[in-house]
Protein backbone atom coordinates (compact mmCIF):
# COMPACT_ATOMS: atom_id res chain seq x y z
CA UNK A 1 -21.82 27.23 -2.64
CA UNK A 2 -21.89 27.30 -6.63
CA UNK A 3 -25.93 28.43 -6.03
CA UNK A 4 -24.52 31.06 -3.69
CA UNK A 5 -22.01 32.10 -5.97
CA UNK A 6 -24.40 32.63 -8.91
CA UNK A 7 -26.63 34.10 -7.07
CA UNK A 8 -25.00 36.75 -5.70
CA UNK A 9 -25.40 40.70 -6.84
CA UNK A 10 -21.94 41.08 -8.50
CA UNK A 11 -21.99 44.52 -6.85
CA UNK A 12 -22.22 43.65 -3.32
CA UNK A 13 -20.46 39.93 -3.57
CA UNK A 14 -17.26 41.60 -1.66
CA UNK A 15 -19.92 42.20 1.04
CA UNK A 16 -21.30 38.70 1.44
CA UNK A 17 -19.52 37.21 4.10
CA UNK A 18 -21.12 33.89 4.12
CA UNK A 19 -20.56 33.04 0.49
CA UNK A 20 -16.37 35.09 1.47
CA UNK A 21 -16.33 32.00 4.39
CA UNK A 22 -17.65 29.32 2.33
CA UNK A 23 -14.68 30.14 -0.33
CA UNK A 24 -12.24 30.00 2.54
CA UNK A 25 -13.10 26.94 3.80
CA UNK A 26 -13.11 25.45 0.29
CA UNK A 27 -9.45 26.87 -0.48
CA UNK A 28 -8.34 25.44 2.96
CA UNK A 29 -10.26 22.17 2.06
CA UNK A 30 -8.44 21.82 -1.21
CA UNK A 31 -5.31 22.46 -0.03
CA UNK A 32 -5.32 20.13 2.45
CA UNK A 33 -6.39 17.47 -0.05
CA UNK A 34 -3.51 18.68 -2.22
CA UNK A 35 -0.98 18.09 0.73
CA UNK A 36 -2.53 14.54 1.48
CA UNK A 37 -2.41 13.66 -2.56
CA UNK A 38 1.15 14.46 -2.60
CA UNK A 39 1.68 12.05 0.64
CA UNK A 40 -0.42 9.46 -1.22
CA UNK A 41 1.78 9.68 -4.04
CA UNK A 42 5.36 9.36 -2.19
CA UNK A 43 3.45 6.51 -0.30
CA UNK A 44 2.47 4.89 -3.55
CA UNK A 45 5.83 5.08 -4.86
CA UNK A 46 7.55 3.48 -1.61
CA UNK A 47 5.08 0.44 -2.19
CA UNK A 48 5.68 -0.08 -4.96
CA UNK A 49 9.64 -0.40 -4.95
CA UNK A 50 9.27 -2.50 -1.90
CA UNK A 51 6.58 -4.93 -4.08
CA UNK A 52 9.37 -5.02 -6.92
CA UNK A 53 12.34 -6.07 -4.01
CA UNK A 54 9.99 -8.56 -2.05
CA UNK A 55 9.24 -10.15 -5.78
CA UNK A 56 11.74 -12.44 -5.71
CA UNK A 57 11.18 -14.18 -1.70
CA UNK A 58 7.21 -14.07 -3.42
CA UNK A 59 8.36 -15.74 -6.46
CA UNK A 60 10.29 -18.08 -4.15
CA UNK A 61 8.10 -18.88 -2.05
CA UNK A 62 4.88 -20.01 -4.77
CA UNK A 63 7.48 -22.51 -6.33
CA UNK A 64 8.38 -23.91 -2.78
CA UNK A 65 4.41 -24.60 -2.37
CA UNK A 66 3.87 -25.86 -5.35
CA UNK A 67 6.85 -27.93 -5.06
CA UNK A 68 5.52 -29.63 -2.03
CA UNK A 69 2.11 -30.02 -3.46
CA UNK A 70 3.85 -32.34 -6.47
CA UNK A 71 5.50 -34.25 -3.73
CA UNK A 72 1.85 -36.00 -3.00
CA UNK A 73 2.32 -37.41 -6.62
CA UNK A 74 5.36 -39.25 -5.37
CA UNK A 75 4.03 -40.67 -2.05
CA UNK A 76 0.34 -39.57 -0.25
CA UNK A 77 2.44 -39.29 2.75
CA UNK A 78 4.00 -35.69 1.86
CA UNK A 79 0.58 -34.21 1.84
CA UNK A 80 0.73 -30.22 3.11
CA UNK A 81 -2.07 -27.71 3.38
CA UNK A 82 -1.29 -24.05 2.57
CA UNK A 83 -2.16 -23.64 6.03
CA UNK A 84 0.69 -25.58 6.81
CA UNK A 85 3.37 -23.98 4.80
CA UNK A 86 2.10 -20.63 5.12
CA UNK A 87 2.97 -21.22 9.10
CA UNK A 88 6.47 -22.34 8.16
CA UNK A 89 7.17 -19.22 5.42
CA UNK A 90 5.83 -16.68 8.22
CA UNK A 91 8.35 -18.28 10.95
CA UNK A 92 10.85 -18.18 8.74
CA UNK A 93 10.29 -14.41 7.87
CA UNK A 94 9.72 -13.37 11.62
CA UNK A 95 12.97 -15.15 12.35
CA UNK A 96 15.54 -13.88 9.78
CA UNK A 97 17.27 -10.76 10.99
CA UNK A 98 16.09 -7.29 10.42
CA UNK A 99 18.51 -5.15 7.79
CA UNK A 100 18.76 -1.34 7.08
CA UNK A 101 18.82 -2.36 3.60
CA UNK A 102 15.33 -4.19 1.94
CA UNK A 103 17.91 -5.94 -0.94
CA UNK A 104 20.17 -7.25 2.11
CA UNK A 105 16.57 -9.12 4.20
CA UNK A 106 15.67 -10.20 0.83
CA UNK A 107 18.74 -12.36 0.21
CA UNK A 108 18.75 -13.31 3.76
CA UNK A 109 14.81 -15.03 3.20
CA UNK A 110 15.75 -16.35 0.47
CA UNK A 111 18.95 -18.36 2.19
């Protein structure tokens, strides 16, 4: 298109309908990728609040594993895989009550 462009006799360029279409569908290109950037942002923003309120049942939830991988010091027989506990922490997610509110779930997973 830039070739086009350049090429083109500046006194018939109005006339060029291939180079007029090929403009066109590069202004409908870019606003479409405008539209979907500005959805990409909103989405970014969402995540990112969400990643701040779920910090805490994360936070949570490392010190729980790690707490349970000390327990082997005590006695071999409290031995658990991450497998294991990651089993456990996603039953206990899928089973705690859904909330209109993120804040209200988290303090409900971490009960």
């Amino acid at each position: 298109m830039l070739e086009n462009l350049s090429e083109a006799d500046p006194a018939t360029i109005v006339s060029n309908v291939k180079l007029i279409e090929s403009l066109e569908d590069t202004k409908k290109a870019s606003v479409e990728i405008a539209k979907q950037q500005a959805v990409a942002k909103e989405t970014e923003i969402i995540i990112n609040n969400l990643r701040e309120i779920y910090r805490r049942v994360a936070a949570e939830g490392a010190m729980i594993y790690f707490l349970l991988i000390v327990l082997n010091n005590v006695n071999h027989m409290y031995q658990y895989s991450l497998e294991s506990f990651q089993t456990f922490f996603f039953k206990a997610i899928e089973k705690t009550a859904a909330f209109d509110e993120e804040e209200q779930r988290v303090l409900a997973l971490r009960e």
